[in-house]
PDB file of N, CA and C in Angstrom:
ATOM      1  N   UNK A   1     112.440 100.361 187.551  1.00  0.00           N
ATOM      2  CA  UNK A   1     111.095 100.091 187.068  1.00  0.00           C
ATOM      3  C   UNK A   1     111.099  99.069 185.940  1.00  0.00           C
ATOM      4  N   UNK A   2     112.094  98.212 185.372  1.00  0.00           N
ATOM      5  CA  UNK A   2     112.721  97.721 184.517  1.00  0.00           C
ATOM      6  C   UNK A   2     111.004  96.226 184.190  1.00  0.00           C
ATOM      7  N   UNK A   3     111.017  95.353 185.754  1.00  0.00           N
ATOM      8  CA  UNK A   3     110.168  94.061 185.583  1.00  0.00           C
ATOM      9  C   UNK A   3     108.898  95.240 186.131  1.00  0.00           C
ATOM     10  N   UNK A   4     108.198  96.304 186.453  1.00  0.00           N
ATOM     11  CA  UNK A   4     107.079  96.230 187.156  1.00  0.00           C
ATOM     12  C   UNK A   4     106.234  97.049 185.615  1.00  0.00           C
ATOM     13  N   UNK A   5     105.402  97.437 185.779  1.00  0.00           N
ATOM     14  CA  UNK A   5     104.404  98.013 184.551  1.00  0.00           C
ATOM     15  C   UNK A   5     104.711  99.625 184.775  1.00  0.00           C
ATOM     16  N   UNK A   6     105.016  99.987 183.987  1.00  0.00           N
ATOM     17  CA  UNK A   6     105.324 101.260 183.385  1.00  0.00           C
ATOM     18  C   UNK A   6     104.048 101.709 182.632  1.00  0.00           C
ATOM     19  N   UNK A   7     103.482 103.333 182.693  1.00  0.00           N
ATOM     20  CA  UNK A   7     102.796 103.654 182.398  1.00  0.00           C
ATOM     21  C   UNK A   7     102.807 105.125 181.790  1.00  0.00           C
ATOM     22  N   UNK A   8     102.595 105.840 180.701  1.00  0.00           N
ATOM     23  CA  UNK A   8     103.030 106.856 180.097  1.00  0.00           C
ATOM     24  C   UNK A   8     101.781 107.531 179.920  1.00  0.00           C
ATOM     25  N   UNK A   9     101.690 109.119 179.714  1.00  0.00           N
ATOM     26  CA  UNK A   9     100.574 110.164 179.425  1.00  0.00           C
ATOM     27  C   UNK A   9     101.055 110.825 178.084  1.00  0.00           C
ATOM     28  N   UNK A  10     100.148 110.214 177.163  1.00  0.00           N
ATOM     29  CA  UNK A  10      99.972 110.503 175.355  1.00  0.00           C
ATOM     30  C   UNK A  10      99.612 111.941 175.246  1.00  0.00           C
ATOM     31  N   UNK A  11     100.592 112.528 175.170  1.00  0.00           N
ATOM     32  CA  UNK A  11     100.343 114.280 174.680  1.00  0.00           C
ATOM     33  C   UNK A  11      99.445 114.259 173.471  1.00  0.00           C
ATOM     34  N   UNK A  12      99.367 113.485 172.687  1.00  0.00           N
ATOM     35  CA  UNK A  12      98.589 113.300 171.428  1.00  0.00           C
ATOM     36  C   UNK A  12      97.098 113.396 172.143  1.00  0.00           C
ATOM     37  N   UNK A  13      96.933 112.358 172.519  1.00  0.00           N
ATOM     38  CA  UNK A  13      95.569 111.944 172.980  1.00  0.00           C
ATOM     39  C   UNK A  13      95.236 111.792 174.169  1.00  0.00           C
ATOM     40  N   UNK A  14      95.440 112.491 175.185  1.00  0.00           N
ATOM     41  CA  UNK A  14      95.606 113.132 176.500  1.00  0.00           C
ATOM     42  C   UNK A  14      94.881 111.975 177.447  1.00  0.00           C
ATOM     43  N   UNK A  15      95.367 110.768 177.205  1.00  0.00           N
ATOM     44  CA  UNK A  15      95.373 109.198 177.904  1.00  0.00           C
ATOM     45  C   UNK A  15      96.624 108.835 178.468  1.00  0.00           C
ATOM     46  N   UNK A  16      96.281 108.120 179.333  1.00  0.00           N
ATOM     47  CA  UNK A  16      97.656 107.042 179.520  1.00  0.00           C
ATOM     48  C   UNK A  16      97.928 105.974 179.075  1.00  0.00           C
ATOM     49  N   UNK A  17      98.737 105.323 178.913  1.00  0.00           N
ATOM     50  CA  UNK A  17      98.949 104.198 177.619  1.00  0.00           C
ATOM     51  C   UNK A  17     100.058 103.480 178.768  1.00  0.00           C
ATOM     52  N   UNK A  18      99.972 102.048 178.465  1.00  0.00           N
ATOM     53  CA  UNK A  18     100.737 100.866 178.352  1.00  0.00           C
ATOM     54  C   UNK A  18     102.476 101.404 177.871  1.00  0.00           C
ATOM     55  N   UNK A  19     103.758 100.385 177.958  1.00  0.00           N
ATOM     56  CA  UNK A  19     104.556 100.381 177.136  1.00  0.00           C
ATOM     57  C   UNK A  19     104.541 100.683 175.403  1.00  0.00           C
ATOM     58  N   UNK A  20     103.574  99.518 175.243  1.00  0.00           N
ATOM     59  CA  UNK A  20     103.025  99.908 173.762  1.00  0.00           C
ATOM     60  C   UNK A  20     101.869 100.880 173.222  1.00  0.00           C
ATOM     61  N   UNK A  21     102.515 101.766 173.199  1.00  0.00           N
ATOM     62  CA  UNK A  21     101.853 103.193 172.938  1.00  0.00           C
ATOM     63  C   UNK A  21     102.273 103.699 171.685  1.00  0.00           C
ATOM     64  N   UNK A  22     101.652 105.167 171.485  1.00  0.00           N
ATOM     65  CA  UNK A  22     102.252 105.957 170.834  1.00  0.00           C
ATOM     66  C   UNK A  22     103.955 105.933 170.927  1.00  0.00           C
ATOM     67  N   UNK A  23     104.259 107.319 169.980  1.00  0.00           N
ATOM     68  CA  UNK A  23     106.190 107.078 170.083  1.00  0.00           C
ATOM     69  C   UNK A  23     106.166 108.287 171.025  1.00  0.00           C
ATOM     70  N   UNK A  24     107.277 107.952 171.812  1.00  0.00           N
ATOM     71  CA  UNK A  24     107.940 108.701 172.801  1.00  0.00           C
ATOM     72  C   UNK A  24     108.032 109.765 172.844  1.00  0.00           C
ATOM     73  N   UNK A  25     108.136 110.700 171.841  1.00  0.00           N
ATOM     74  CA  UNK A  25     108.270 111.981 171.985  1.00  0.00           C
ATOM     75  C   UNK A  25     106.705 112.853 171.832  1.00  0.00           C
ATOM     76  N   UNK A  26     105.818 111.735 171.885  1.00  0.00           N
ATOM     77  CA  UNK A  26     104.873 112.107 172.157  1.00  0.00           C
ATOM     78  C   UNK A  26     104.054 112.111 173.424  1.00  0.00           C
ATOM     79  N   UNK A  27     104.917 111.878 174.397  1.00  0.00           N
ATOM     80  CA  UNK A  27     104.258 112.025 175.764  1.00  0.00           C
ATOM     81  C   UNK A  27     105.224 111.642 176.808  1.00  0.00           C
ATOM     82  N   UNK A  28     104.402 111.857 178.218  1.00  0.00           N
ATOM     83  CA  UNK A  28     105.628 112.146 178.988  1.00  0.00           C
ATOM     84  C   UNK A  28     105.422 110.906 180.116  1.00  0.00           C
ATOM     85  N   UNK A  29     106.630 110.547 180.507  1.00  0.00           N
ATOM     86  CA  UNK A  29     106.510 109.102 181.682  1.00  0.00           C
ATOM     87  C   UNK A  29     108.081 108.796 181.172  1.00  0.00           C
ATOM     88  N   UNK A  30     108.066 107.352 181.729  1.00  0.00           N
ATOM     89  CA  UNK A  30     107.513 106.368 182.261  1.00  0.00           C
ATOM     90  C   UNK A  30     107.045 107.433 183.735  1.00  0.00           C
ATOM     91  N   UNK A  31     105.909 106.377 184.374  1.00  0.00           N
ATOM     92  CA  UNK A  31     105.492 106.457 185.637  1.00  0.00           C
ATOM     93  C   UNK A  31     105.698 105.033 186.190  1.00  0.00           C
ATOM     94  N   UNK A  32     104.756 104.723 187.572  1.00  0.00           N
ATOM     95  CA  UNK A  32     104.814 104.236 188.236  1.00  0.00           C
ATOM     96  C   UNK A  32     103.385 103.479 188.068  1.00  0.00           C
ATOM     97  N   UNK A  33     102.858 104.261 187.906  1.00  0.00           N
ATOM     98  CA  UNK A  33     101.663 103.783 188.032  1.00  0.00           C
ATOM     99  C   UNK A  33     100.122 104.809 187.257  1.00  0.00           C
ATOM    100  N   UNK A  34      99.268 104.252 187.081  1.00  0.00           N
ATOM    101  CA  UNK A  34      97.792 104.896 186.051  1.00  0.00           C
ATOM    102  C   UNK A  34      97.761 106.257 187.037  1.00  0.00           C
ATOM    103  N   UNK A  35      97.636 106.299 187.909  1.00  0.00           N
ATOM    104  CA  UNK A  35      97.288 107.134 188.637  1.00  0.00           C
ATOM    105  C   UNK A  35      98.589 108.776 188.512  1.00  0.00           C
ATOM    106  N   UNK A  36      99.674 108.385 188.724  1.00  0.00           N
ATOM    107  CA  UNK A  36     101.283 109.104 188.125  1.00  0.00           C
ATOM    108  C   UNK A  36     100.674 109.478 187.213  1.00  0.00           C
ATOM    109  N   UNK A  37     100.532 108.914 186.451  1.00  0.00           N
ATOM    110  CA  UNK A  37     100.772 108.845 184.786  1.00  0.00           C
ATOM    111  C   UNK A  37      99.472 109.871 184.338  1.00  0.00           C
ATOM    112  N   UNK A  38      98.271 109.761 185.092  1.00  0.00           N
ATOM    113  CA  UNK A  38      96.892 110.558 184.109  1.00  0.00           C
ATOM    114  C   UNK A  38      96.735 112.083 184.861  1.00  0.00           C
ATOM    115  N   UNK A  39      98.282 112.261 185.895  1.00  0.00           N
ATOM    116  CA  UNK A  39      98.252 113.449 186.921  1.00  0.00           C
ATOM    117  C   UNK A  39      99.225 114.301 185.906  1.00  0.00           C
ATOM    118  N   UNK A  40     100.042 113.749 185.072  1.00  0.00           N
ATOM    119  CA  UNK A  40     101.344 114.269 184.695  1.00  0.00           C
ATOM    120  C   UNK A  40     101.295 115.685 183.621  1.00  0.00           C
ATOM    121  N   UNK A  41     100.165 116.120 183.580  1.00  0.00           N
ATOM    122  CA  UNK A  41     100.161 117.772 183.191  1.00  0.00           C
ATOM    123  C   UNK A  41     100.066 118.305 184.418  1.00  0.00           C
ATOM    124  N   UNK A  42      99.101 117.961 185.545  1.00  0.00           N
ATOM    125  CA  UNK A  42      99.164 119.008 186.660  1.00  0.00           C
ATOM    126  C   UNK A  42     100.524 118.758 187.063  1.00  0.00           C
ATOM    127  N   UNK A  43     101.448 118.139 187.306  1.00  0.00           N
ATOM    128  CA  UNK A  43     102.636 117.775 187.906  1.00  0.00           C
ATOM    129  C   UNK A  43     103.343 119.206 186.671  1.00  0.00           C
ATOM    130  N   UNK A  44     103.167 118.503 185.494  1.00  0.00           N
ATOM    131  CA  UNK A  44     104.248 120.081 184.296  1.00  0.00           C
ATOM    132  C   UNK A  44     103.502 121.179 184.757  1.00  0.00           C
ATOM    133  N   UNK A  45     102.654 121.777 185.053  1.00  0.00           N
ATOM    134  CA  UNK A  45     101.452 122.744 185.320  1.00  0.00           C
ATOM    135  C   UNK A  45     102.679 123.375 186.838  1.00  0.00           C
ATOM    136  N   UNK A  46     102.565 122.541 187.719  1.00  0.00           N
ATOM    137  CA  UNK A  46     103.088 122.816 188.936  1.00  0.00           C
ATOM    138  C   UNK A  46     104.486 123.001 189.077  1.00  0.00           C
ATOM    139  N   UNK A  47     105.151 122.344 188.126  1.00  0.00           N
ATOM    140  CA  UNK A  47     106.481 122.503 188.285  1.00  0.00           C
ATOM    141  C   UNK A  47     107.059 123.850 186.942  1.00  0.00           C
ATOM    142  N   UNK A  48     105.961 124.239 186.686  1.00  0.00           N
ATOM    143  CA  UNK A  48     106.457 125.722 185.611  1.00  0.00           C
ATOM    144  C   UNK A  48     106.209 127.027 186.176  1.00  0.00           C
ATOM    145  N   UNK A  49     104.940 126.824 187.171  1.00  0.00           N
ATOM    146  CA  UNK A  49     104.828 127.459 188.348  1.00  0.00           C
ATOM    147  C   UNK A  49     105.656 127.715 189.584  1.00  0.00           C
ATOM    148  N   UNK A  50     106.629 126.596 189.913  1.00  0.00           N
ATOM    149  CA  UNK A  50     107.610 126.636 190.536  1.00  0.00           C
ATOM    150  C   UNK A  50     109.039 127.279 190.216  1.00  0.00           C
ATOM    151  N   UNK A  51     109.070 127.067 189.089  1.00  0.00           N
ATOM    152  CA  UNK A  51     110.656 128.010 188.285  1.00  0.00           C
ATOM    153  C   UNK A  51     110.069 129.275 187.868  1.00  0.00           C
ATOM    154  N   UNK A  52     108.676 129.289 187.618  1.00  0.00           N
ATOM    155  CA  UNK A  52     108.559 130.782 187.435  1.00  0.00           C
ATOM    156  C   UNK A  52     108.686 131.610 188.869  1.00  0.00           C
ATOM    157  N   UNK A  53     108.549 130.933 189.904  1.00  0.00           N
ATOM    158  CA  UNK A  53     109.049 132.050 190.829  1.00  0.00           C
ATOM    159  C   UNK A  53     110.593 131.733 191.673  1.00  0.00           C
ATOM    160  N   UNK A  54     111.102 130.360 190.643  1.00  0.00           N
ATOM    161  CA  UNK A  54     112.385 130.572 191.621  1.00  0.00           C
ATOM    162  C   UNK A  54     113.459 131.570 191.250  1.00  0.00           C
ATOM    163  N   UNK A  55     113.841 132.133 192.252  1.00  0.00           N
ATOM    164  CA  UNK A  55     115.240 133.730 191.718  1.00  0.00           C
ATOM    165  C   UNK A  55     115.825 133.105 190.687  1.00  0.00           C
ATOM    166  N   UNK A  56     116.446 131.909 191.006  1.00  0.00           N
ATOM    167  CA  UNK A  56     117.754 131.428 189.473  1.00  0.00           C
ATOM    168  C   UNK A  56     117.111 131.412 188.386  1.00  0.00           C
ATOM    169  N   UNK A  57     115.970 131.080 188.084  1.00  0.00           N
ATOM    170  CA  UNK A  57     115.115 131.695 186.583  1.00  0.00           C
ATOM    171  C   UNK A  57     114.758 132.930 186.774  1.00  0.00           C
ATOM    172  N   UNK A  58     114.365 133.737 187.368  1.00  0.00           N
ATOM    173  CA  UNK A  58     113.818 134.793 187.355  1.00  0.00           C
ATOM    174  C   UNK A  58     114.634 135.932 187.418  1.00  0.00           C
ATOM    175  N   UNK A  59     115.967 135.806 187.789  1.00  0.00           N
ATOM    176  CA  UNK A  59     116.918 137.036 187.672  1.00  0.00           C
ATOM    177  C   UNK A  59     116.932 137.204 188.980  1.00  0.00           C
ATOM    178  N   UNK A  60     116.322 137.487 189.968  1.00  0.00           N
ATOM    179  CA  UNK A  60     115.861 138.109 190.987  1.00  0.00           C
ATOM    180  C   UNK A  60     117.053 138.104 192.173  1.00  0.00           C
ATOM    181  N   UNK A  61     118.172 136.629 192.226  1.00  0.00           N
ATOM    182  CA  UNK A  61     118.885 136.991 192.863  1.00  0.00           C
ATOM    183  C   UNK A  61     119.853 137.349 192.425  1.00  0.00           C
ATOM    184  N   UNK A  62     120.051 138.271 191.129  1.00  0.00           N
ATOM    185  CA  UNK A  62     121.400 138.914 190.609  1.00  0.00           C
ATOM    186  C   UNK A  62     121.914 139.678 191.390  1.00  0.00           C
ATOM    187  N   UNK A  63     123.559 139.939 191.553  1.00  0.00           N
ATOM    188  CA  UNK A  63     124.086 140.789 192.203  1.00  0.00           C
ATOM    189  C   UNK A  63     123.943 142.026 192.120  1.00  0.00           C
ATOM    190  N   UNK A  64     123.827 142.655 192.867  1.00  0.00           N
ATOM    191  CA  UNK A  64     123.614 144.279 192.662  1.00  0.00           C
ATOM    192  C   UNK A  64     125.641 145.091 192.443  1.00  0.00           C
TER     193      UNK A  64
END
């Protein structure tokens, strides 16, 4: 993604921003594109939902 436009979602201010944004540890990307980028809580939303029911987080496939 090095030459194409990179696009980031501002945990601060719950936008997507350019390269020149806020600092980094304030939000989450690079993306691909505006569209990536203004989805990227439902994407954390969905993927915390996903380890909460997979066995290797959940204990569930421990040996008996």
């Amino acid at each position: 993604m090095s030459d194409e436009q990179e696009y980031w979602f501002c945990l601060k201010h719950h936008t997507v921003e350019p390269r020149e944004g806020c600092r980094n540890q304030d939000r989450l990307g690079p993306y691909s594109t505006e569209a990536e980028a203004s989805s990227a809580l439902d994407k954390v939303e969905q993927r915390n939902e996903d380890w909460d029911q997979d066995p290797k987080w959940t204990g569930d496939n421990a040996p008996e």
